[in-house]
N, C-alpha and C. Protein backbone atom coordinates (compact mmCIF):
# COMPACT_ATOMS: atom_id res chain seq x y z
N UNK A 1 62.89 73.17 110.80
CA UNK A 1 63.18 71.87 110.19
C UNK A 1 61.90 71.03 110.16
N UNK A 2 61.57 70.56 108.95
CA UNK A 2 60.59 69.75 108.95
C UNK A 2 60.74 68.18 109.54
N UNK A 3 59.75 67.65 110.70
CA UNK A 3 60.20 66.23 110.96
C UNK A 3 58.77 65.42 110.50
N UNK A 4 59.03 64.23 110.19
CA UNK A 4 58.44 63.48 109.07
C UNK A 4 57.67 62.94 110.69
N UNK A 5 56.56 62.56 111.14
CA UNK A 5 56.20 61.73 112.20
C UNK A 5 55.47 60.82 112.14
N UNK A 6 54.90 60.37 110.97
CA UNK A 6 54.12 59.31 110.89
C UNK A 6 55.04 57.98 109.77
N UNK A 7 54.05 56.79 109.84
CA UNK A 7 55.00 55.48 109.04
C UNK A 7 53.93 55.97 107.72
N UNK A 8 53.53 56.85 107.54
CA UNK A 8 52.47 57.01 106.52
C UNK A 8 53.53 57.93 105.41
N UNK A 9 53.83 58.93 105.90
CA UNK A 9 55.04 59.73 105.76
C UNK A 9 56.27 59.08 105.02
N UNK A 10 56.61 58.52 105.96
CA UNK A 10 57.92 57.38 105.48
C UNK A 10 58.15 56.72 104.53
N UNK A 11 56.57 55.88 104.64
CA UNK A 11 56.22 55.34 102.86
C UNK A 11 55.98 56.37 101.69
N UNK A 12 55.35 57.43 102.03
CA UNK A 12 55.16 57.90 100.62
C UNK A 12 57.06 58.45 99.88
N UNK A 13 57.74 58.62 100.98
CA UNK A 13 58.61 58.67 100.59
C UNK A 13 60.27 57.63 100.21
N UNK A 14 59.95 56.34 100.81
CA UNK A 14 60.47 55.50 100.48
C UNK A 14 59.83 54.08 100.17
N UNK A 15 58.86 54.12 100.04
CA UNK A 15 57.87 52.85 99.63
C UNK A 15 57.68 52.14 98.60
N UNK A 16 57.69 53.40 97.42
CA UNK A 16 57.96 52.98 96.16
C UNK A 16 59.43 52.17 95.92
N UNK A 17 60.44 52.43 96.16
CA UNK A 17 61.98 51.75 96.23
C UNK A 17 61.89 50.48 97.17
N UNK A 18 61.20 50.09 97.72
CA UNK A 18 61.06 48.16 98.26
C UNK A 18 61.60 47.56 97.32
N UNK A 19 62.07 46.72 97.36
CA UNK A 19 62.66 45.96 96.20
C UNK A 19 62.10 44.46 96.97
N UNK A 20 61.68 43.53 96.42
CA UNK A 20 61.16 42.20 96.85
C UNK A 20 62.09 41.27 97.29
N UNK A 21 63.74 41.63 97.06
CA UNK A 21 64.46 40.91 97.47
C UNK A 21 64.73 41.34 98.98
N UNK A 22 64.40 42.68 99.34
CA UNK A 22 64.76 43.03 100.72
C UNK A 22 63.93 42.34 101.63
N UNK A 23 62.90 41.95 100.87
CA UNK A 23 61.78 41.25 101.95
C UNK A 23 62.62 39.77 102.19
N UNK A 24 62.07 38.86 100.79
CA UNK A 24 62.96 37.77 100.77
C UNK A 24 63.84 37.26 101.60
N UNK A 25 65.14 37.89 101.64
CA UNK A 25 66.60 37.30 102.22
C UNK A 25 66.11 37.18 103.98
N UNK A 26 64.86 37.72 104.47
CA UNK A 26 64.72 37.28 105.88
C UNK A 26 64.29 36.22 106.01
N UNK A 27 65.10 35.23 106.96
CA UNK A 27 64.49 33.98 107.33
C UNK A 27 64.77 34.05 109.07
N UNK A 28 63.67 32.34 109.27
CA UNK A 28 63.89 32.46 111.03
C UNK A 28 64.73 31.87 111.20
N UNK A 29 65.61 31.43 110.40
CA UNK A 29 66.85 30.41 110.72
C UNK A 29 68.26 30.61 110.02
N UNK A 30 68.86 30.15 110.35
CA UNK A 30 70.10 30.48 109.59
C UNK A 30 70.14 29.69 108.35
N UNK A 31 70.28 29.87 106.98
CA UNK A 31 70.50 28.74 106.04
C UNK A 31 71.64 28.44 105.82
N UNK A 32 72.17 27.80 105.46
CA UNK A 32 73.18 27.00 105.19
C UNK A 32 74.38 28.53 104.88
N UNK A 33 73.89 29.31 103.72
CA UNK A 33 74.92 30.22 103.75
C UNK A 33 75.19 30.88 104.64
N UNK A 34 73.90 31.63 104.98
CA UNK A 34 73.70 32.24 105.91
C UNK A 34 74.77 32.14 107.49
N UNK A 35 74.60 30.22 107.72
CA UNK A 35 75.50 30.36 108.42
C UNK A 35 77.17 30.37 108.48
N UNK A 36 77.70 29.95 106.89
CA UNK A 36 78.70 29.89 107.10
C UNK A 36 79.39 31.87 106.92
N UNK A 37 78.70 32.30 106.46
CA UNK A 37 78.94 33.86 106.78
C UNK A 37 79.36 34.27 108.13
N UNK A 38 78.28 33.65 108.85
CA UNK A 38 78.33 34.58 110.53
C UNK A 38 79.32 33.67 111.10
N UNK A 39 79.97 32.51 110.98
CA UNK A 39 80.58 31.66 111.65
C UNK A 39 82.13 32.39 111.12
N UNK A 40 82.43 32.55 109.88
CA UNK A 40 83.43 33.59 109.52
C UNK A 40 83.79 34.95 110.01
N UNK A 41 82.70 35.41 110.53
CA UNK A 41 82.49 36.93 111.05
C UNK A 41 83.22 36.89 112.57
N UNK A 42 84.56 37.86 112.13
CA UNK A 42 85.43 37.98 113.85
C UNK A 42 85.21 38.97 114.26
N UNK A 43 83.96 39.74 114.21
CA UNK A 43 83.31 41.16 114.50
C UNK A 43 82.04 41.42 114.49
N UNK A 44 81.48 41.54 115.76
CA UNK A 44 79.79 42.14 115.74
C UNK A 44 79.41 43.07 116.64
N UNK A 45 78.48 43.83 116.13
CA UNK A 45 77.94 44.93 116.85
C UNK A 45 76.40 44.40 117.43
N UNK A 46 77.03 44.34 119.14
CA UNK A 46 75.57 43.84 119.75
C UNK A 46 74.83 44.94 120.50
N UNK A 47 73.90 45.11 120.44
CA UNK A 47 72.71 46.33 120.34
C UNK A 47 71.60 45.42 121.43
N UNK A 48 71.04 46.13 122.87
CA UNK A 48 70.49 45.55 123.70
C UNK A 48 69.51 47.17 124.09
N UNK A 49 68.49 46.93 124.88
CA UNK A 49 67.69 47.77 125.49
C UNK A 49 67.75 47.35 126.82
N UNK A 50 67.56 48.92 127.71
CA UNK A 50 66.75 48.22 128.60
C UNK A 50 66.59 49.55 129.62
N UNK A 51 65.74 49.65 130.52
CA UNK A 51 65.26 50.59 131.10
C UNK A 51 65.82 51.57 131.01
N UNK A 52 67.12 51.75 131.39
CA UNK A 52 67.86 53.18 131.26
C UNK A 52 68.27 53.54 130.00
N UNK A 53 67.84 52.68 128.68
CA UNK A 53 67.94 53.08 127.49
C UNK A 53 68.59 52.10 126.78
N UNK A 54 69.49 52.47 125.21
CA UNK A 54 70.12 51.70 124.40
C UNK A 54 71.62 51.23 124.94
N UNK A 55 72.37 50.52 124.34
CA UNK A 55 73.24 50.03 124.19
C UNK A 55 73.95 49.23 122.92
N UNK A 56 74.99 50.27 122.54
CA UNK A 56 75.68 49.29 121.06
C UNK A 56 77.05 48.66 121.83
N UNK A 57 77.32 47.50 121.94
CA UNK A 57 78.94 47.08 122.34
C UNK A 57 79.42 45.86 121.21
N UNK A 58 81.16 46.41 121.11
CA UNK A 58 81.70 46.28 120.14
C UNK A 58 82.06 44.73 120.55
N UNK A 59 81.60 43.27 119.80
CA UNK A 59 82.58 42.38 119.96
C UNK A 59 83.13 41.82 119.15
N UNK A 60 84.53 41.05 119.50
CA UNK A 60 85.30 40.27 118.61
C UNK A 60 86.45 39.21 119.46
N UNK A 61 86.33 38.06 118.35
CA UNK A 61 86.99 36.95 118.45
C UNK A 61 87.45 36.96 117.24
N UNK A 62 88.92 36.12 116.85
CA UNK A 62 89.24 35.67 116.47
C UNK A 62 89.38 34.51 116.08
N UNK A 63 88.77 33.82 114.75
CA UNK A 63 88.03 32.42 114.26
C UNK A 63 86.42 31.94 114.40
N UNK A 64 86.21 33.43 114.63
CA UNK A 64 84.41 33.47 114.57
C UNK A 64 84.03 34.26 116.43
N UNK A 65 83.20 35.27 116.51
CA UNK A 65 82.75 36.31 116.86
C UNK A 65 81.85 34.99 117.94
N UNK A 66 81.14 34.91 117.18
CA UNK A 66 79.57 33.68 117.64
C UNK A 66 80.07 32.34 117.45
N UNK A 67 79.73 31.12 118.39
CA UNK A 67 79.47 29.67 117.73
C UNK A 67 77.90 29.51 117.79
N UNK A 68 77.98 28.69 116.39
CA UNK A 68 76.85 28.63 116.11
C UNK A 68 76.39 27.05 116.85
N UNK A 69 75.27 27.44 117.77
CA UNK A 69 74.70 26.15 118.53
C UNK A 69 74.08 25.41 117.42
N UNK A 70 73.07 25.76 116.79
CA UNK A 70 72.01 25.01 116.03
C UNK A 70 71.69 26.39 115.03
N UNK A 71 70.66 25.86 113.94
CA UNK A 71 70.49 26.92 113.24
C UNK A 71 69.23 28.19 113.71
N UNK A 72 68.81 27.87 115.21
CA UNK A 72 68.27 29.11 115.49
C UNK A 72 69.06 28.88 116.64
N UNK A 73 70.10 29.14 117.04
CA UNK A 73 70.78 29.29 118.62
C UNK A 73 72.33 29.99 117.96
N UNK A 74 72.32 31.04 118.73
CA UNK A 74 74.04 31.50 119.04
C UNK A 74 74.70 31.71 120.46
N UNK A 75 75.84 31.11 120.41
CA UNK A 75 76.79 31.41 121.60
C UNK A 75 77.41 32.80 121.52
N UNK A 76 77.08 34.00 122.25
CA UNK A 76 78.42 34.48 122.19
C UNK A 76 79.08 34.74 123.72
N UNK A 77 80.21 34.71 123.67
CA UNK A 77 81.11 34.14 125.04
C UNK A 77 81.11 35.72 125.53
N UNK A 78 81.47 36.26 126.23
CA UNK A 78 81.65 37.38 127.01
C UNK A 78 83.27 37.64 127.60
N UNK A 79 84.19 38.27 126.80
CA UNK A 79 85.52 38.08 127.66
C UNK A 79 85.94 39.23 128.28
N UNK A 80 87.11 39.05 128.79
CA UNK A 80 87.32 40.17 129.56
C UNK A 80 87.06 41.67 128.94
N UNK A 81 86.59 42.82 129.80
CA UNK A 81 86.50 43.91 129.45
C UNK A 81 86.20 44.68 130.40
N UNK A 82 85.41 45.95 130.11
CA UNK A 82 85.54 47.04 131.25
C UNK A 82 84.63 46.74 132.46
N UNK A 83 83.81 45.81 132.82
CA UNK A 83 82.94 45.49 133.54
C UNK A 83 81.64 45.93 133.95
N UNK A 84 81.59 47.06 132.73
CA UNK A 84 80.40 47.87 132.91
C UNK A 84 79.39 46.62 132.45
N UNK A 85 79.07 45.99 132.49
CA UNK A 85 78.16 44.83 131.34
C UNK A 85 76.81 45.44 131.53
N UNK A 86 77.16 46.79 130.81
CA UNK A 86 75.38 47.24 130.21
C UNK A 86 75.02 46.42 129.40
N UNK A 87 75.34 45.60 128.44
CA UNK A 87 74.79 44.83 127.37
C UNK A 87 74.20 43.47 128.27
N UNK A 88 75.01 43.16 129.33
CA UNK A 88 74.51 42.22 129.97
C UNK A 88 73.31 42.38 130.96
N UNK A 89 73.21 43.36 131.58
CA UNK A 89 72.44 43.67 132.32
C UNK A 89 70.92 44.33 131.58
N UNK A 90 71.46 45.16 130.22
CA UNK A 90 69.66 44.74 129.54
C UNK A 90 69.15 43.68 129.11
N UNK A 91 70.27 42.99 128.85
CA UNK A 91 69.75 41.33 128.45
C UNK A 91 68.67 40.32 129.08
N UNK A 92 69.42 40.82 130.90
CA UNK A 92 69.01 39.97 131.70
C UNK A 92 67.76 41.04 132.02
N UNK A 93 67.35 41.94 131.70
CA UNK A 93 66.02 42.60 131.79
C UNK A 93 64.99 42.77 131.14
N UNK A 94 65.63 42.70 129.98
CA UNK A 94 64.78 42.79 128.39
C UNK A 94 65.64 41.93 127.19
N UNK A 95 65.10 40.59 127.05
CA UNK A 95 66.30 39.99 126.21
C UNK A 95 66.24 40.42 124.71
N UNK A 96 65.42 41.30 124.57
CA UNK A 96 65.29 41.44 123.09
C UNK A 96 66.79 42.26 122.45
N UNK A 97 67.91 41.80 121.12
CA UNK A 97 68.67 42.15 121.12
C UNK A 97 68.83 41.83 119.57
N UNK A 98 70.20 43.09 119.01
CA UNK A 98 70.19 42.74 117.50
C UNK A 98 72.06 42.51 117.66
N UNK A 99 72.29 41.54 116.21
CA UNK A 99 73.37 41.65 116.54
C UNK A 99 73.73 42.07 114.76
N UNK A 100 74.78 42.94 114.22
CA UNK A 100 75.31 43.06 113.09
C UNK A 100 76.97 42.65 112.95
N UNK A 101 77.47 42.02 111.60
CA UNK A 101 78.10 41.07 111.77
C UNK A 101 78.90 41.56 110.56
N UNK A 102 79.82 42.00 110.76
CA UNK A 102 81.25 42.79 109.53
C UNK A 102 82.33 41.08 109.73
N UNK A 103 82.78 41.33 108.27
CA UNK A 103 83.40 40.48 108.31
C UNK A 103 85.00 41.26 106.86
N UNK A 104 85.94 41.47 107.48
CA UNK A 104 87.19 41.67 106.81
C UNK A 104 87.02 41.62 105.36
N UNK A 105 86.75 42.29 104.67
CA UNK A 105 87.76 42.38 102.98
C UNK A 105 85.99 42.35 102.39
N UNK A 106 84.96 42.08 103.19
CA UNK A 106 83.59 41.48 102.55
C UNK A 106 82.71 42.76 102.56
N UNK A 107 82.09 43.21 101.52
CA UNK A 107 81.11 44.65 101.81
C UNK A 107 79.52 43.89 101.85
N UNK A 108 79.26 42.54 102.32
CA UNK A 108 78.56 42.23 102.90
C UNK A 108 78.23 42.31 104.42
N UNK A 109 77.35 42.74 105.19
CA UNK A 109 77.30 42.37 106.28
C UNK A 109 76.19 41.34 106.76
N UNK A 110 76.19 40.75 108.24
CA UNK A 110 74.74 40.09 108.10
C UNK A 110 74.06 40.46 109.45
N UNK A 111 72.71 40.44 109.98
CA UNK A 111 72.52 40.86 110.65
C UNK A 111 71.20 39.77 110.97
N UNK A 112 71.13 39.86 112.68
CA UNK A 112 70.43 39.03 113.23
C UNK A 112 69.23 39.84 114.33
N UNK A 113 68.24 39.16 114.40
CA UNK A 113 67.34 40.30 115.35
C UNK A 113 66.52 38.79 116.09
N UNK A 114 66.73 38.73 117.67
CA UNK A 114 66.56 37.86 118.57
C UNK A 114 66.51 38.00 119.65
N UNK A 115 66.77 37.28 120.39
CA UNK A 115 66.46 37.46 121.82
C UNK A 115 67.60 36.21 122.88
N UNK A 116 67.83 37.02 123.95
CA UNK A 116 69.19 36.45 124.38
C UNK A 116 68.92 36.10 125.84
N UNK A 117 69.75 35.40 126.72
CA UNK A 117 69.74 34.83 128.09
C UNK A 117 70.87 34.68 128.21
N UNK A 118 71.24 35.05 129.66
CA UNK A 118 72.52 35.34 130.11
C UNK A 118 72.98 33.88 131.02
N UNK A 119 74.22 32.80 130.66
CA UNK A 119 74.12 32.11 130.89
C UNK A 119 75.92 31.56 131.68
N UNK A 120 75.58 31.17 133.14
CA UNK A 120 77.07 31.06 133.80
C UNK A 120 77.18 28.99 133.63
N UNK A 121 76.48 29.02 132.93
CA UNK A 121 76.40 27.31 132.86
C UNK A 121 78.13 26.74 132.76
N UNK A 122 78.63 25.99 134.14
CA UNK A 122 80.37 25.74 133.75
C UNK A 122 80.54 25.17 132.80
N UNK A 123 79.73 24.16 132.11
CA UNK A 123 80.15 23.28 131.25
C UNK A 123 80.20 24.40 129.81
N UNK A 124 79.02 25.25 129.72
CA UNK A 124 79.42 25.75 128.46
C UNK A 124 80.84 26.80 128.51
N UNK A 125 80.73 27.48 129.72
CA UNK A 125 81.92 28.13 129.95
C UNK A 125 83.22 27.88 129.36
N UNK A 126 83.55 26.09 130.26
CA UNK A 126 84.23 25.50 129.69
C UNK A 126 84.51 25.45 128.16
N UNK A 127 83.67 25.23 127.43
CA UNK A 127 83.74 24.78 125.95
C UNK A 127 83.92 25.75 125.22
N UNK A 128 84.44 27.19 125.77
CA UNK A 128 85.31 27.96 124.97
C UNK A 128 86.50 28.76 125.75
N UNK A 129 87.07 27.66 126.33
CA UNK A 129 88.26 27.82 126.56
C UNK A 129 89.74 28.45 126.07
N UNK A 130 90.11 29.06 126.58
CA UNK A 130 90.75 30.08 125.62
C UNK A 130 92.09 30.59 126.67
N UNK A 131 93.61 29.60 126.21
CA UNK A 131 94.46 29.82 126.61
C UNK A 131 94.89 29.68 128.54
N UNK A 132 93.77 28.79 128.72
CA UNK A 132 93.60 28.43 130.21
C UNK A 132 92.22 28.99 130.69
N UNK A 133 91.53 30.16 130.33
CA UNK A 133 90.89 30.91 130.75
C UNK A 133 89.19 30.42 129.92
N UNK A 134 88.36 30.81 130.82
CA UNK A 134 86.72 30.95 130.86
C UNK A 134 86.41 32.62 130.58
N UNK A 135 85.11 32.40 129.52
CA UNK A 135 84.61 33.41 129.53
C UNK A 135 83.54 33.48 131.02
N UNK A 136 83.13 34.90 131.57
CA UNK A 136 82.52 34.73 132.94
C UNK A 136 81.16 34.12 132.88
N UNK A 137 80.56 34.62 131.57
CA UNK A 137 79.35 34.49 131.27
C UNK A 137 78.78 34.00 129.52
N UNK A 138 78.31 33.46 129.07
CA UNK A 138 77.86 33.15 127.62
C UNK A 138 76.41 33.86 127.34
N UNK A 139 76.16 34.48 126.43
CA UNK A 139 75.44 34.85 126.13
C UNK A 139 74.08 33.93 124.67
N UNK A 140 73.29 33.26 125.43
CA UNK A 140 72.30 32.23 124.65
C UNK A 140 71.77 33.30 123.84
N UNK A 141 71.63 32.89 122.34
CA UNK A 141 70.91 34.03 121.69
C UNK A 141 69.95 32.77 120.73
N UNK A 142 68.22 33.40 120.57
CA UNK A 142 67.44 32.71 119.72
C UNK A 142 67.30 33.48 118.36
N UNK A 143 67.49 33.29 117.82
CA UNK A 143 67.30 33.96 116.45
C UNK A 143 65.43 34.24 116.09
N UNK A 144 65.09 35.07 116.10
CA UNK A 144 64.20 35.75 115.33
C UNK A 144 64.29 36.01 114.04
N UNK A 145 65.06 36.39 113.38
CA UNK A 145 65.08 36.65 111.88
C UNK A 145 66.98 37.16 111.54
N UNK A 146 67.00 36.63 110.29
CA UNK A 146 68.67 36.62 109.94
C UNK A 146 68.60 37.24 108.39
N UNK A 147 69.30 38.04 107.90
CA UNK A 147 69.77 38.59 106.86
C UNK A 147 70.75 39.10 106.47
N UNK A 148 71.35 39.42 105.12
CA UNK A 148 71.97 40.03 104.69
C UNK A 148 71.64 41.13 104.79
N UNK A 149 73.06 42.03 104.77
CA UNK A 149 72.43 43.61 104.50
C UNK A 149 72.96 44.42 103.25
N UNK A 150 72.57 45.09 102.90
CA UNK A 150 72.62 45.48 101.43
C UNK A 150 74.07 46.24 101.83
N UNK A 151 75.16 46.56 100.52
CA UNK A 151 76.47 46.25 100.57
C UNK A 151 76.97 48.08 100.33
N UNK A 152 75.65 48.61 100.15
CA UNK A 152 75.95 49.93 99.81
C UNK A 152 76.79 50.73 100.64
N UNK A 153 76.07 50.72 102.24
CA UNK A 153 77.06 51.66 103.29
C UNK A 153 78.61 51.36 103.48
N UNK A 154 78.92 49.75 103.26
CA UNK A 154 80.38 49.53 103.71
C UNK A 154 80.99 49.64 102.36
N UNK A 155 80.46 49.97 101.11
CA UNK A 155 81.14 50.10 99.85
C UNK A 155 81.43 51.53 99.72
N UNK A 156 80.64 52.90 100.11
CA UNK A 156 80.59 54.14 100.17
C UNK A 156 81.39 54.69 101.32
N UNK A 157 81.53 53.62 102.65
CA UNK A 157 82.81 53.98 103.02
C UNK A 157 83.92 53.44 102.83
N UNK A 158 83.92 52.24 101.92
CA UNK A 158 85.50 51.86 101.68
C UNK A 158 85.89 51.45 103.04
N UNK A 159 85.08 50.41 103.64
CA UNK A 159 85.23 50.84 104.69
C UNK A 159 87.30 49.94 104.95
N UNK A 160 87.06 48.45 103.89
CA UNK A 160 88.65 47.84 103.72
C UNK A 160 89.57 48.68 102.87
N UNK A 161 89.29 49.80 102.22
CA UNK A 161 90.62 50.42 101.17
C UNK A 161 91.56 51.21 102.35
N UNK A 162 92.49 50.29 102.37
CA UNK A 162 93.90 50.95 103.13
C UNK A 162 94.08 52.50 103.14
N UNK A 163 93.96 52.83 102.05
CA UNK A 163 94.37 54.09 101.38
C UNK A 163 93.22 54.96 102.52
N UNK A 164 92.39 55.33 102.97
CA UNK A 164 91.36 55.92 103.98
C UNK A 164 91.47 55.23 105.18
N UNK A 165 92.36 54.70 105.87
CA UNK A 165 92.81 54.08 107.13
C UNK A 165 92.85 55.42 107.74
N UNK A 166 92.64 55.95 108.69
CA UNK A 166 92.85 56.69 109.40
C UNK A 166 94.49 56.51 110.05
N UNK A 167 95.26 57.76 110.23
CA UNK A 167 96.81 57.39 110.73
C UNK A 167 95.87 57.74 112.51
N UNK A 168 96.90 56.57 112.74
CA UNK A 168 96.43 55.98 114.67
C UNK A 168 97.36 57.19 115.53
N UNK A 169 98.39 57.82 114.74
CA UNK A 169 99.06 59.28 115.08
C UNK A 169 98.44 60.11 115.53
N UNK A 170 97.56 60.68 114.26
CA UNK A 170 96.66 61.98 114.42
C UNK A 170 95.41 62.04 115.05
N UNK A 171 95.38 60.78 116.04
CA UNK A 171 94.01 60.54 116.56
C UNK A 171 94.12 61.16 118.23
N UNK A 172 93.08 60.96 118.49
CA UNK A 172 93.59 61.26 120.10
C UNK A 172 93.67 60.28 120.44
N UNK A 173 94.33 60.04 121.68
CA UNK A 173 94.76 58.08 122.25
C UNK A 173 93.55 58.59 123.47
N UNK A 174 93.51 56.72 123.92
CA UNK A 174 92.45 56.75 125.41
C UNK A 174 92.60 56.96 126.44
N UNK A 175 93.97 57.91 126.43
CA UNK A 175 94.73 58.63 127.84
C UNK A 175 94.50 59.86 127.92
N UNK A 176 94.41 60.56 126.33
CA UNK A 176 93.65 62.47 126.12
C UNK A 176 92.35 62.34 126.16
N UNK A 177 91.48 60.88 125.71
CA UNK A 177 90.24 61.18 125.94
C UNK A 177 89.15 60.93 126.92
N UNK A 178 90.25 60.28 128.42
CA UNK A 178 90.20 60.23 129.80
C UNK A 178 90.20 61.26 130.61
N UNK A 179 91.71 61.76 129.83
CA UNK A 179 91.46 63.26 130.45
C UNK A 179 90.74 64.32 130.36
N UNK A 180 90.00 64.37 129.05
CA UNK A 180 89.16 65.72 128.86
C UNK A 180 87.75 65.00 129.52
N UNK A 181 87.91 63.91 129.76
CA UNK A 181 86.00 64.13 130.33
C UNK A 181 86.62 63.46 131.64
N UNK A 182 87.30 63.79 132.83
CA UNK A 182 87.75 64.14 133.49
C UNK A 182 88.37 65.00 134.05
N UNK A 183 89.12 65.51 133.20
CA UNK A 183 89.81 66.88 134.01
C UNK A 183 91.02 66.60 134.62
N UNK A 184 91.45 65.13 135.08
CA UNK A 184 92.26 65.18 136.16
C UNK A 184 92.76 64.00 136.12
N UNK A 185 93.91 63.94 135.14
CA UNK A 185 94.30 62.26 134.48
C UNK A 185 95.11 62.02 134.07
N UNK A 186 96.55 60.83 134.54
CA UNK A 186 96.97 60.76 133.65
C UNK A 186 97.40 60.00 132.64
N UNK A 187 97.26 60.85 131.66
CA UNK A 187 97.02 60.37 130.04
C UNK A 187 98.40 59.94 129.60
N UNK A 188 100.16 60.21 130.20
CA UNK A 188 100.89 59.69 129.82
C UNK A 188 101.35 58.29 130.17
N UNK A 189 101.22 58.13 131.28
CA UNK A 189 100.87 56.93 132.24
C UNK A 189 100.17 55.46 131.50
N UNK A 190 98.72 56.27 131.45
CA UNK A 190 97.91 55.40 131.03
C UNK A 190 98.19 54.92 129.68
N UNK A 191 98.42 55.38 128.91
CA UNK A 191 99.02 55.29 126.86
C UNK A 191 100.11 54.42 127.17
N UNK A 192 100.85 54.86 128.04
CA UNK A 192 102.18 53.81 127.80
C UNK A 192 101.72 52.57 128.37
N UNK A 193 100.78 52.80 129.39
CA UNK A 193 100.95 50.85 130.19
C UNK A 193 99.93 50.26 129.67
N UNK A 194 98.56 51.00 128.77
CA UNK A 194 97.74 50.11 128.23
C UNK A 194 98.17 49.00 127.52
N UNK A 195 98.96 49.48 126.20
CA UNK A 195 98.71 48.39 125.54
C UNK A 195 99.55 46.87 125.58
N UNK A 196 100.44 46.56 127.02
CA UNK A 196 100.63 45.46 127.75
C UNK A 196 99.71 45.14 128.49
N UNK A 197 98.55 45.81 129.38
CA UNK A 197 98.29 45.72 130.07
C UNK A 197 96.67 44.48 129.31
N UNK A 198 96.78 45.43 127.93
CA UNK A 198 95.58 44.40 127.14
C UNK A 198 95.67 43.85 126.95
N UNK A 199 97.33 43.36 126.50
CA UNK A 199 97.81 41.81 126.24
C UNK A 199 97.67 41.30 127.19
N UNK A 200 97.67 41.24 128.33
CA UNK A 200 97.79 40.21 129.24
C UNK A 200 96.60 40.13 129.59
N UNK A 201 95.49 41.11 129.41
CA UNK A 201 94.33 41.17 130.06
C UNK A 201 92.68 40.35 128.42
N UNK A 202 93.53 39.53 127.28
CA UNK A 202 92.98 39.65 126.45
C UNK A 202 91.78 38.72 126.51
N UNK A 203 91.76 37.81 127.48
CA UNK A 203 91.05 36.19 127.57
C UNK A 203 90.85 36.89 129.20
C-alpha cells in the first residue's frame, strides 16, 4: 500500500480543489450567524488530547448543547455520566480542544477549534440549573477559530432521512456489548434496568 507522507504530497493531490470560500468562512469569533447556529445545536462532538492520547465524547442538551458567554467564550456544562472524564482530564492537561456541532433536520454542521478550562465556579454551576440539580463542573472554552463545514458528508449519509434509521432491534443493546468485552455479564439485567435508571440519572 502506498502511504502519502509528506504535506507536499497532499497538495499535489488536493491543492488544486481549495476553493477560497473554505478559507473565508474562518473567523476568531463567532458572527452573528455563526452564533445563532451553535446556540441551536443540541449536539456536539468534543475532541480533547492529552498524554495518553485522543478523546472524542458525545454531548447533548436540550435547547442548546453550549451557552454562548460572549462571542469568543463557550459554556459547556458537564452532566451526569460515566465518570470516566477523559475529556476532562485532557483538558485540565492540555486545553487545546475541537468541538463539532450537528444540529437536527440541518446538513450544515459548525465547528469550533479552541482551547478550554475546567471550571467548579458555584455561581456558574448554579446558572445552569437543571430540574434542582448542578452540573459538577463547566467547561470555559476560548474560541480560536469557528466555521461552517461543508454539507457534503451529512448529505451522503442522509444522515436525517428516516427511511436509513437503523431498526434499534437488530442492533446489539449495551448489555451484549458488556458482555462480549467482558466475558462475564449480565446483559439481561442490565437492558432491562438501564433505561429507568437514565431517566432518573439524566441531570
Amino acid at each position: 500500500m502506498k502511504i502519502i507522507s509528506s504535506i507536499e504530497e497532499l497538495n499535489t493531490i488536493y491543492g488544486a480543489g481549495l476553493s477560497p470560500a473554505s478559507i473565508t468562512k474562518v473567523t476568531k469569533q463567532l458572527t452573528p450567524l455563526y452564533r445563532e447556529m451553535i446556540e441551536i445545536s443540541p449536539f456536539a462532538a468534543l475532541a480533547t488530547v492529552g498524554p495518553e492520547g485522543l478523546d472524542c465524547s458525545p454531548r447533548g442538551d436540550l435547547g442548546g448543547v453550549v451557552r454562548v458567554a460572549d462571542d469568543e467564550t463557550l459554556h459547556l456544562p458537564d452532566w451526569r455520566g460515566n465518570n470516566r472524564v477523559d475529556s476532562l482530564s485532557n483538558i485540565v492537561r492540555d486545553p487545546r480542544l475541537a468541538l463539532m456541532f450537528l444540529i437536527p433536520g440541518s446538513n450544515t454542521t459548525m465547528r469550533i477549534n479552541g482551547r478550554g478550562v475546567v471550571s467548579d465556579d458555584e455561581a456558574l454551576l448554579s446558572s445552569f440549573e437543571m430540574d434542582g440539580k448542578h452540573p459538577r463542573t463547566v467547561v470555559v472554552i476560548s474560541i480560536d477559530e469557528v466555521y461552517f463545514q461543508c454539507a457534503r458528508a451529512v448529505m451522503r449519509a442522509e444522515l436525517w432521512n428516516g427511511e436509513h434509521f437503523a431498526d434499534p432491534a437488530k442492533l446489539p443493546t449495551p448489555g451484549q456489548m458488556l458482555k462480549a468485552a467482558t466475558g462475564d455479564f449480565d446483559q439481561e439485567t442490565y437492558d432491562r434496568e438501564w433505561p429507568g435508571r437514565a431517566a432518573k440519572t439524566m441531570w
